[in-house]
C-alpha atoms as a PDB file:
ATOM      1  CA  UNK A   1      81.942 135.847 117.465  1.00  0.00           C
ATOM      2  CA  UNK A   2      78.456 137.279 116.566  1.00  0.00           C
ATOM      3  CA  UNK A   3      78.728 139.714 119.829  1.00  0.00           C
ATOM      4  CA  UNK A   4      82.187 140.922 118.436  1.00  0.00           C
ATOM      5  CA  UNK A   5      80.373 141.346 114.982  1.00  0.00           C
ATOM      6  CA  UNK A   6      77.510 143.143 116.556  1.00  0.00           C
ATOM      7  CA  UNK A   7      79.450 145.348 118.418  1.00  0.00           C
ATOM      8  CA  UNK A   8      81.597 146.511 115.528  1.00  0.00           C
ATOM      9  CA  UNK A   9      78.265 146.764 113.649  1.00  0.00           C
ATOM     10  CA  UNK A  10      77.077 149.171 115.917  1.00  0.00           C
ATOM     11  CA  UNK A  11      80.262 151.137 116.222  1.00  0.00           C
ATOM     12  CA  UNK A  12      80.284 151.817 112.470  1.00  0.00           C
ATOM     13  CA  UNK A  13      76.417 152.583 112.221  1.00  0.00           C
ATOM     14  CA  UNK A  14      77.135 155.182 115.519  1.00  0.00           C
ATOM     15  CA  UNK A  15      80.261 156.550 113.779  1.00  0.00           C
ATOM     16  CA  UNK A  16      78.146 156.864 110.062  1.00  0.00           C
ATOM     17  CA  UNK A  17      75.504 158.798 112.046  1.00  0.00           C
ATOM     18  CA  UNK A  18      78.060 161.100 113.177  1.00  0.00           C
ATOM     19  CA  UNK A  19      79.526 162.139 110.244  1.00  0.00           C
ATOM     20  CA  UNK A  20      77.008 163.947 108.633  1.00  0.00           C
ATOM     21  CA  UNK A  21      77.902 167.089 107.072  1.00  0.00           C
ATOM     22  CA  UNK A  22      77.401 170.441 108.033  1.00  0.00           C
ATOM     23  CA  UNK A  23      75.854 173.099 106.086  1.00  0.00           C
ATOM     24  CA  UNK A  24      77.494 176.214 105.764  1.00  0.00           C
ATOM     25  CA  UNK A  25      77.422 179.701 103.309  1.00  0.00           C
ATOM     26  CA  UNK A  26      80.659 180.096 101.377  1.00  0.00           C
ATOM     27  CA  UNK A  27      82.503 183.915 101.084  1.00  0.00           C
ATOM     28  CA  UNK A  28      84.628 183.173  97.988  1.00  0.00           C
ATOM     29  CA  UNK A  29      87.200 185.722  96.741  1.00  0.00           C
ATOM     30  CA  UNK A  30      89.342 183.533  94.780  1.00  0.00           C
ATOM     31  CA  UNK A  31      90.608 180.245  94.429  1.00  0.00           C
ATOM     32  CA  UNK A  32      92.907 180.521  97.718  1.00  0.00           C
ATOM     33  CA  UNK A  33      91.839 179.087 100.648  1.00  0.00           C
ATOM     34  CA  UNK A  34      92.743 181.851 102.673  1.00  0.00           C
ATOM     35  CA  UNK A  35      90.239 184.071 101.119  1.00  0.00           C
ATOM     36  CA  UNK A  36      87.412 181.716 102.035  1.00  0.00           C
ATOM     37  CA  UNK A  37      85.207 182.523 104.608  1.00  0.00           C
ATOM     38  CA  UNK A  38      82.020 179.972 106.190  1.00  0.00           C
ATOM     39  CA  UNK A  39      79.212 180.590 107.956  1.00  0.00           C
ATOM     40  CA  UNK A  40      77.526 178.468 109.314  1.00  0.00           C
ATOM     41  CA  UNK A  41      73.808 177.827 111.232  1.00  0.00           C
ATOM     42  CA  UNK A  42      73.820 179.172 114.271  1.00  0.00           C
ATOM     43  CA  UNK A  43      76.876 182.431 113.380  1.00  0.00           C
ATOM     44  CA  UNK A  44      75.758 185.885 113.426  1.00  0.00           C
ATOM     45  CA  UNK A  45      75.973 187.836 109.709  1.00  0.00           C
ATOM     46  CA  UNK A  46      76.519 191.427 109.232  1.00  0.00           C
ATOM     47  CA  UNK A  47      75.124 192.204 105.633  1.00  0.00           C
ATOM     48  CA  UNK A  48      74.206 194.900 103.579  1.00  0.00           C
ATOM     49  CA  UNK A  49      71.811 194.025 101.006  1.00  0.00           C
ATOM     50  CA  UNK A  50      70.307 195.690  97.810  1.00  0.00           C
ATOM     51  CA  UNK A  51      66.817 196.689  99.543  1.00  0.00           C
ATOM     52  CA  UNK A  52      68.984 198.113 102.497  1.00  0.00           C
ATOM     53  CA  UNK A  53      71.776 200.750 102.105  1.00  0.00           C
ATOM     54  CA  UNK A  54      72.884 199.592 106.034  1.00  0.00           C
ATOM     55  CA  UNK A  55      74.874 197.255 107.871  1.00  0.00           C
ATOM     56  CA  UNK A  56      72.332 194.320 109.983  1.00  0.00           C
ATOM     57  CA  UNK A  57      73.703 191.828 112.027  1.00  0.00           C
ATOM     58  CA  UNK A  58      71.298 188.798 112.203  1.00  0.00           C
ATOM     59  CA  UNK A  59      71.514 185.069 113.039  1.00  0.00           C
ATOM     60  CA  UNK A  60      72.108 182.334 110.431  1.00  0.00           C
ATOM     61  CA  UNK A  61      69.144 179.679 111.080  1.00  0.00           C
ATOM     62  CA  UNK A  62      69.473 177.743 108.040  1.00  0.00           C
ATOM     63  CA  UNK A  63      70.211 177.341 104.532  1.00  0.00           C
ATOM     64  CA  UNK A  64      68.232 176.100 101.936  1.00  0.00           C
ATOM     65  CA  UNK A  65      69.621 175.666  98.072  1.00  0.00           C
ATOM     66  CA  UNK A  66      68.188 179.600  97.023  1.00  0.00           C
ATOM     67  CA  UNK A  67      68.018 181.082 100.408  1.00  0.00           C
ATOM     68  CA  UNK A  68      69.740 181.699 103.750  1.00  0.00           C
ATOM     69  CA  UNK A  69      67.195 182.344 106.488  1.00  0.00           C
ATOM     70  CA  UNK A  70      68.027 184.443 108.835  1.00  0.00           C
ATOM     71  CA  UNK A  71      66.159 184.932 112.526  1.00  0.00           C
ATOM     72  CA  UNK A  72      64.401 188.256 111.463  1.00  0.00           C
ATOM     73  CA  UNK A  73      65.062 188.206 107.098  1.00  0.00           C
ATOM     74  CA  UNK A  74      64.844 185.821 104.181  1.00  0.00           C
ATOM     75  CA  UNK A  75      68.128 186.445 101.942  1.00  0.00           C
ATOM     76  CA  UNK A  76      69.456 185.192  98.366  1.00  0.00           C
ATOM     77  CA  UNK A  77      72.472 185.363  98.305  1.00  0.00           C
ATOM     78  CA  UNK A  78      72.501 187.504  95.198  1.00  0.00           C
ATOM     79  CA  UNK A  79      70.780 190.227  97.092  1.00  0.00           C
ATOM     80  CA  UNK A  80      73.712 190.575  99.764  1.00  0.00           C
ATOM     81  CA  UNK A  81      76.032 193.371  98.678  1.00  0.00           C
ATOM     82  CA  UNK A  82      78.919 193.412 101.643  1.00  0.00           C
ATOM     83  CA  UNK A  83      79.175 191.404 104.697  1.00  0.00           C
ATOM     84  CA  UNK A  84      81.255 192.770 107.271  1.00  0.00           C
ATOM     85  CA  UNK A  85      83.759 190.247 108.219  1.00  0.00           C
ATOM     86  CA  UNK A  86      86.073 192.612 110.880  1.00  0.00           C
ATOM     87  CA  UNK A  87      86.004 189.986 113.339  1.00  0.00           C
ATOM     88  CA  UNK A  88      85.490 186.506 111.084  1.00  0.00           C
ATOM     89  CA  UNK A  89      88.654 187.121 108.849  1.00  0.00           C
ATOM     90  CA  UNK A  90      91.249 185.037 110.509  1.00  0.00           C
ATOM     91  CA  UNK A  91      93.960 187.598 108.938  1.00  0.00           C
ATOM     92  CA  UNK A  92      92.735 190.209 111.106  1.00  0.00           C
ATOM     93  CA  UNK A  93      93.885 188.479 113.694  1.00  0.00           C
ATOM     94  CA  UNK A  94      97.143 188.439 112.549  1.00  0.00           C
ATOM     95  CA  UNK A  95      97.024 192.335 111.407  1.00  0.00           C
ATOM     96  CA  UNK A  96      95.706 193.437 115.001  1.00  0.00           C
ATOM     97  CA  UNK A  97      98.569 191.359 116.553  1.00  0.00           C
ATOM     98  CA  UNK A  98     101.130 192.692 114.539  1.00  0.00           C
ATOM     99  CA  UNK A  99      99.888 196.147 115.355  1.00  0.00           C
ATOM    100  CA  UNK A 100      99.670 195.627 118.850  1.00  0.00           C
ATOM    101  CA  UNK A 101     103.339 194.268 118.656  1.00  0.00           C
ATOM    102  CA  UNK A 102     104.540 197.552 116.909  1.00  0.00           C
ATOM    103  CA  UNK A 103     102.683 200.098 119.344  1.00  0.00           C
ATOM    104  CA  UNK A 104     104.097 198.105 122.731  1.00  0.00           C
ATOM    105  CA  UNK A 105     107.293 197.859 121.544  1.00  0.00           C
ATOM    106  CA  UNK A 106     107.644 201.535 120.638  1.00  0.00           C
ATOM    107  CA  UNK A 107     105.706 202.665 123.812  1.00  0.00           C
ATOM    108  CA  UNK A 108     108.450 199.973 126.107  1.00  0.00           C
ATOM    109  CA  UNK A 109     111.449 201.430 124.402  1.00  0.00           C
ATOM    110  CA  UNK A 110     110.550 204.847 125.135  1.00  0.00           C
ATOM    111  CA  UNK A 111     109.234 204.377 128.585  1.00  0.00           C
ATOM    112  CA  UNK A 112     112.189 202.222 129.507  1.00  0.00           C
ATOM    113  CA  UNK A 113     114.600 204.802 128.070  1.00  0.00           C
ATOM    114  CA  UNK A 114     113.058 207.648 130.480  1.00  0.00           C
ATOM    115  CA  UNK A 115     112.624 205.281 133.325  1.00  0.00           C
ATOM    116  CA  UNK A 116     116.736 204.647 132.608  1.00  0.00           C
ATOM    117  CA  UNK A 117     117.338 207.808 132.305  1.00  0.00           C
ATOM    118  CA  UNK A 118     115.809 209.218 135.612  1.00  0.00           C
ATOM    119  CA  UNK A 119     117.346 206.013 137.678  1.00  0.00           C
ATOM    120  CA  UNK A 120     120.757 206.910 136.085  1.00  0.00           C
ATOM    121  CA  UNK A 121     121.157 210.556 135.732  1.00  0.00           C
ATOM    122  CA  UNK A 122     118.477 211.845 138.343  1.00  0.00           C
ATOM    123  CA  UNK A 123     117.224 213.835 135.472  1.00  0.00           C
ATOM    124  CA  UNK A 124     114.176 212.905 132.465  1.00  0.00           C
ATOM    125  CA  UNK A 125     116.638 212.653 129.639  1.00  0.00           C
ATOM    126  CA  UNK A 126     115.240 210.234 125.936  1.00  0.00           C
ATOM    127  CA  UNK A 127     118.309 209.430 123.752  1.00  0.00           C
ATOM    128  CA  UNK A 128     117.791 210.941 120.181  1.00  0.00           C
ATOM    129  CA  UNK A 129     118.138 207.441 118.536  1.00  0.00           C
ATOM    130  CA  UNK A 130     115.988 204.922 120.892  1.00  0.00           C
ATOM    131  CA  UNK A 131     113.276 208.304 120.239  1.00  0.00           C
ATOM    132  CA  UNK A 132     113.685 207.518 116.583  1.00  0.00           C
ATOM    133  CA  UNK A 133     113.314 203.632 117.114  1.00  0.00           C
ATOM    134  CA  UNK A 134     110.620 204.423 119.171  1.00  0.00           C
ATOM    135  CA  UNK A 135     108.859 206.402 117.079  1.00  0.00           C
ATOM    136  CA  UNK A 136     109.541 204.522 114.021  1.00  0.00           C
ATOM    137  CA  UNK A 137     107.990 201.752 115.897  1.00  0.00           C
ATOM    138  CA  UNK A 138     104.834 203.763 116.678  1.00  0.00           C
ATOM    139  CA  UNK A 139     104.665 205.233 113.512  1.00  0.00           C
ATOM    140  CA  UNK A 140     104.562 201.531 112.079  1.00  0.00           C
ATOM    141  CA  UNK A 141     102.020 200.291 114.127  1.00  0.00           C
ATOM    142  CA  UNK A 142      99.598 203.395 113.394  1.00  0.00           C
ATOM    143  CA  UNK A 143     100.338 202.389 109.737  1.00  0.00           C
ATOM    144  CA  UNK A 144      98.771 198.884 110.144  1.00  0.00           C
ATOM    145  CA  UNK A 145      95.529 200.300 111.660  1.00  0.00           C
ATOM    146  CA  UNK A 146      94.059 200.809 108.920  1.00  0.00           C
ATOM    147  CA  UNK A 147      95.261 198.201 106.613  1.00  0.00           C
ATOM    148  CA  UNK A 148      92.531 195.313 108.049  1.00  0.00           C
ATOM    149  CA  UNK A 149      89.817 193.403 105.983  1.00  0.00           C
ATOM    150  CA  UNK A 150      86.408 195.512 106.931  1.00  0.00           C
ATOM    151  CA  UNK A 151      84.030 194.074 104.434  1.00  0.00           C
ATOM    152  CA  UNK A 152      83.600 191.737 101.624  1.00  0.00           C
ATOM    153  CA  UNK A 153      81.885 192.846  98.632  1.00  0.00           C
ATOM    154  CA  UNK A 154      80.595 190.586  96.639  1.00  0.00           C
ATOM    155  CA  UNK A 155      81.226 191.442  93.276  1.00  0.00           C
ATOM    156  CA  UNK A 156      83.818 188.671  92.067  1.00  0.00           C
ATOM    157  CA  UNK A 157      82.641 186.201  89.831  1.00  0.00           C
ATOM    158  CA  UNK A 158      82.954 183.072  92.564  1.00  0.00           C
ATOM    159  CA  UNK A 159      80.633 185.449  95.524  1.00  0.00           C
ATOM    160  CA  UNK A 160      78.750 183.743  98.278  1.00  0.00           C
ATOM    161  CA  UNK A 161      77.467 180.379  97.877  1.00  0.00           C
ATOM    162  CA  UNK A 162      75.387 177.690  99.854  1.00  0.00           C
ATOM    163  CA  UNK A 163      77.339 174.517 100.251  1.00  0.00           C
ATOM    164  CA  UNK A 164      74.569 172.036 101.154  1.00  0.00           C
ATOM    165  CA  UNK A 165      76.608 168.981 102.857  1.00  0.00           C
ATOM    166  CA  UNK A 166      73.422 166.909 104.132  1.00  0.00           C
ATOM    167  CA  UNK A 167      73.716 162.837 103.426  1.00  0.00           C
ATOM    168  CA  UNK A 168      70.436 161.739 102.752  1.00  0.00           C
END
């Protein structure tokens, strides 16, 4: 009885130790969750502050309640204008695969048409609508290109903030 007790004891003081929170800096555009961004120790941050009119990609050491510190910088986070988030934004993802999708199917269409054509007629010959398809396709995809999230500004009234999760 008091090894089954000890045991389960220990399991619960191992799983408590475990479940200490995580730090992490907050991108906040709105109340969706899908805006939110995190950062956390560890994650590289491209930022343009105040004293800086540039883009700098540094390393996120830690966070303190007033200040992230960074390997080679000391930020508030009042003093970060943008931070680039081209490759953190999960909806990018979905934007650049969408885009892809678009541009290969319009490039297949037409290159199966004239691969068709020359197998079938001995002769390089595009049908006038799969070269409307196809370009519509194209056309739709080079649309999208520009349409991704580059940067977040932070200029709303929620901004960045430190979320401090430490159990202590």
């Amino acid at each position: 009885m008091k090894l089954s007790l000890f045991i389960a004891y220990f399991f619960f003081i191992l799983i408590g130790a475990h479940a200490q929170g995580k730090d992490f800096l907050l991108l906040k555009r709105g109340n969706n969750q899908k805006s939110q961004l995190r950062y956390y120790p560890g994650e590289s941050i491209t930022y343009k502050s105040k004293k800086l009119g540039y883009f700098v990609t540094d390393q996120i050491v830690s966070l303190d309640t007033d200040y992230i510190y960074l390997k080679e910088n000391i930020l508030s986070p009042s003093d970060i204008l943008e931070v680039g988030i081209r490759d953190k934004d999960p909806r990018n993802s979905t934007l650049r695969n969408l885009t892809a999708l678009f541009l290969g199917a319009g490039g297949i269409l037409m290159t199966v048409e004239a691969v068709n054509s020359i197998y079938q007629q001995n002769q390089l010959q595009i049908d006038q609508g799969v070269a409307i398809t196809s370009g519509i396709l194209i056309g739709t995809g080079l649309a999208l290109l520009p349409l991704r999230y580059k940067t977040f500004k932070n200029t709303t009234g929620y901004g960045i903030q430190i979320i401090l999760m430490r159990m202590e």
